[in-house]
N, C-alpha and C. Protein backbone atom coordinates (compact mmCIF):
# COMPACT_ATOMS: atom_id res chain seq x y z
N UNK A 1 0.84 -1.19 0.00
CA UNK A 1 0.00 0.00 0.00
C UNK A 1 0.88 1.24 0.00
N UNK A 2 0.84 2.30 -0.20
CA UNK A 2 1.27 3.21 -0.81
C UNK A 2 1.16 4.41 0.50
N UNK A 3 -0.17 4.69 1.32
CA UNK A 3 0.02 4.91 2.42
C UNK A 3 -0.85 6.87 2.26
N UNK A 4 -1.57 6.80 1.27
CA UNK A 4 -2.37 8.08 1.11
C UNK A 4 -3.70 7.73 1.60
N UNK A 5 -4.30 6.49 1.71
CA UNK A 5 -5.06 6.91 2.53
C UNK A 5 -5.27 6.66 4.06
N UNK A 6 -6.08 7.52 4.78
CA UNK A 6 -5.69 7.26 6.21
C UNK A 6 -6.45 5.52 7.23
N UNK A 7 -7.40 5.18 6.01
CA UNK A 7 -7.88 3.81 7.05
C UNK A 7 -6.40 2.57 6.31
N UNK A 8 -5.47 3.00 5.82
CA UNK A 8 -4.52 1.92 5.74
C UNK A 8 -3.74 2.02 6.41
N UNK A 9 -3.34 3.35 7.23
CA UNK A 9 -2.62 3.93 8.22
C UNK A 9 -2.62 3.58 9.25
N UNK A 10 -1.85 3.07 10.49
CA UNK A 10 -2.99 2.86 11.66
C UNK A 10 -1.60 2.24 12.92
N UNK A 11 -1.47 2.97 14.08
CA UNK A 11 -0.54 2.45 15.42
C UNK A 11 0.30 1.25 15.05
N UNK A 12 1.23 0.97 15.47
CA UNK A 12 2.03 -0.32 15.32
C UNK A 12 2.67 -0.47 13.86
N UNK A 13 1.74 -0.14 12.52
CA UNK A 13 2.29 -0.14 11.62
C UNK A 13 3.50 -0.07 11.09
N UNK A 14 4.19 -1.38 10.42
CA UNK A 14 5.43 -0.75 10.03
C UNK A 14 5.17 0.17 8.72
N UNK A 15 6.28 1.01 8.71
CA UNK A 15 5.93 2.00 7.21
C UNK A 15 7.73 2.56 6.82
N UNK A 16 7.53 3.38 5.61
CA UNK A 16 8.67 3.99 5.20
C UNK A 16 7.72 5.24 5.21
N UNK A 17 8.55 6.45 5.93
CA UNK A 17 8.53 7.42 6.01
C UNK A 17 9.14 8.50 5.08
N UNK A 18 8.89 9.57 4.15
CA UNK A 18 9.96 10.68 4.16
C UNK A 18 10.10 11.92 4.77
N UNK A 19 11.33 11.93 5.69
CA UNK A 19 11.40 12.88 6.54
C UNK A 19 11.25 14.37 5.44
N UNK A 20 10.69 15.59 6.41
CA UNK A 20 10.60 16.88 5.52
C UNK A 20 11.96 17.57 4.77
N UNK A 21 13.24 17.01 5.79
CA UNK A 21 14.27 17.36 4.90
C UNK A 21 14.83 16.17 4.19
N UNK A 22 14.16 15.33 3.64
CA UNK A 22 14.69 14.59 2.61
C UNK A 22 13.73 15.07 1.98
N UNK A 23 12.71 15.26 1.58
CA UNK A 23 11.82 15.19 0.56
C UNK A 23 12.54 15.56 -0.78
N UNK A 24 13.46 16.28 -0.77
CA UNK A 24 13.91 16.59 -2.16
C UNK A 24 14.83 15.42 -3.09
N UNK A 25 15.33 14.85 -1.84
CA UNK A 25 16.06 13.29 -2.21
C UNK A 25 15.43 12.09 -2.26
N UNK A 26 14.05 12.39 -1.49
CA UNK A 26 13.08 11.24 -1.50
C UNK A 26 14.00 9.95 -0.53
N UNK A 27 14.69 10.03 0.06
CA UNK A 27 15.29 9.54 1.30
C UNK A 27 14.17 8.98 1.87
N UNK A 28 13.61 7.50 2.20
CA UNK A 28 13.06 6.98 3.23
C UNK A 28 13.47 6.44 4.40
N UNK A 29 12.68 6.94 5.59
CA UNK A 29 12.76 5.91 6.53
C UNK A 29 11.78 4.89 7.34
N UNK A 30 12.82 3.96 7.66
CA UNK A 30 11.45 2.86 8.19
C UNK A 30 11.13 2.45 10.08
N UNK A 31 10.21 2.59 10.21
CA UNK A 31 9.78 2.96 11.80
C UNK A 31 8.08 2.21 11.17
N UNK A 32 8.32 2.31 13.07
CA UNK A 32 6.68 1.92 13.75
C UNK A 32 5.60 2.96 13.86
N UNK A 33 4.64 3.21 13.42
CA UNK A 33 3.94 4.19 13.55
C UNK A 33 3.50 3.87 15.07
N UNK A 34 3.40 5.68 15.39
CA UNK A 34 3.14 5.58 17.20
C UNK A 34 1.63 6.56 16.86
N UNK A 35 1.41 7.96 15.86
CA UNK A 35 0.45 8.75 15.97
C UNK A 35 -0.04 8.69 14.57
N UNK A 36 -0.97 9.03 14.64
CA UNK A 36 -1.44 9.62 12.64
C UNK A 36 -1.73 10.96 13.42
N UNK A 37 -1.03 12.10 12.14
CA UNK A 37 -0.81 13.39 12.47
C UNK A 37 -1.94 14.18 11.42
N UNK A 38 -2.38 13.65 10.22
CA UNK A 38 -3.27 13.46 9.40
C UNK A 38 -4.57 13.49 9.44
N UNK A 39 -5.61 14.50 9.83
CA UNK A 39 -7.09 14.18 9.88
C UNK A 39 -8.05 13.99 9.11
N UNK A 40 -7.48 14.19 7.47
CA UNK A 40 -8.54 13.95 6.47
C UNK A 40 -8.44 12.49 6.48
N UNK A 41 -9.41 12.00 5.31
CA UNK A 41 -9.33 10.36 4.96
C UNK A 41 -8.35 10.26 4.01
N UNK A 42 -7.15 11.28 3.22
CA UNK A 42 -6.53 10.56 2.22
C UNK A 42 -5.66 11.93 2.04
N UNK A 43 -4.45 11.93 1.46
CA UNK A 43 -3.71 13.20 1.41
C UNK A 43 -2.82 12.70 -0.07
N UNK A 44 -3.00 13.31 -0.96
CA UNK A 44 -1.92 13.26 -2.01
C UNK A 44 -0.62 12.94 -1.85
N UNK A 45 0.50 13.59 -0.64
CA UNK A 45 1.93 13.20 -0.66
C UNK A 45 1.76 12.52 0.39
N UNK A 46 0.77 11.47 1.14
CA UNK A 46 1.04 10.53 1.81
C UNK A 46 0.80 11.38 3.34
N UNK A 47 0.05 10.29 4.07
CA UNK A 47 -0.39 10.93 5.60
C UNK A 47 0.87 10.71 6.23
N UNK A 48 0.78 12.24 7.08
CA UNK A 48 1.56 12.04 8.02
C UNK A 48 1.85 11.58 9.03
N UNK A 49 2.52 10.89 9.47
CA UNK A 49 2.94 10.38 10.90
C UNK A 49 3.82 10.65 11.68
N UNK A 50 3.76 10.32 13.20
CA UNK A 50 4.97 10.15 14.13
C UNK A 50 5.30 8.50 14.40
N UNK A 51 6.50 8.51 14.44
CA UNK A 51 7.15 7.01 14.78
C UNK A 51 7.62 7.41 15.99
N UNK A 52 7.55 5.91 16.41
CA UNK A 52 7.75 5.43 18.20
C UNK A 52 9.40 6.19 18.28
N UNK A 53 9.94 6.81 17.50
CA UNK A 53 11.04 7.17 17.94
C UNK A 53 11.13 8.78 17.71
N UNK A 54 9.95 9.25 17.71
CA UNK A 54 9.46 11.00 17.35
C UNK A 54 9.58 11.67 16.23
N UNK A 55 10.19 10.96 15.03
CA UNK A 55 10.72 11.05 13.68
C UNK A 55 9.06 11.38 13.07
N UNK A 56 8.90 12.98 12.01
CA UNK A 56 7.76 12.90 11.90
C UNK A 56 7.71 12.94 10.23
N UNK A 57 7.06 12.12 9.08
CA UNK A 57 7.10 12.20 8.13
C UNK A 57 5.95 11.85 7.27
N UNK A 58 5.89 11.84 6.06
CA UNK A 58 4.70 11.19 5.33
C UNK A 58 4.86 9.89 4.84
N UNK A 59 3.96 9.24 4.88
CA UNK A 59 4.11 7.57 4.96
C UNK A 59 3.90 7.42 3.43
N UNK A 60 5.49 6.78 2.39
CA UNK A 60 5.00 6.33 1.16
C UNK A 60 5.15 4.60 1.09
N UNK A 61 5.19 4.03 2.01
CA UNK A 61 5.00 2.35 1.41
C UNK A 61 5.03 2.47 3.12
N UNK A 62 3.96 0.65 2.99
CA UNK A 62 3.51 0.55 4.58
C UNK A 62 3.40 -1.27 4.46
N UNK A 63 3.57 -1.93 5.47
CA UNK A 63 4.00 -3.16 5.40
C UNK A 63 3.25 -3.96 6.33
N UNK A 64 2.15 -4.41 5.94
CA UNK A 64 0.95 -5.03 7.11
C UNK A 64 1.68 -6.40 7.18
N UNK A 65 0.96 -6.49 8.98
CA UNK A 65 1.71 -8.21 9.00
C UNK A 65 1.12 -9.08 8.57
């Protein structure tokens, strides 16, 4: 899943993140989702999140167990 919309989003999730200063390098990182920062149902560059380690980014690939 790709990670734009927000019911694929969801606590525990693993995901790849891009932090705001990578975005130009498209740099991902990969963490546990701890918050959805995101209140619509779906966002074009991917909902945002916080990971269990405070890292806050938009979620582009997400990895259900």
């Amino acid at each position: 899943m790709n990670g734009k919309n927000r019911s694929d989003v969801y606590p525990g999730l693993e995901v790849d993140i891009v932090l705001k200063k990578d975005q130009r390098t498209g740099k991902t990182t990969r963490g546990i989702v701890k918050d959805l920062l995101t209140n619509s149902s779906s966002h074009p560059h991917g909902i945002k999140v916080r990971l269990t380690d405070g890292q806050i980014g938009r979620v582009c690939q997400t990895y259900p167990k």
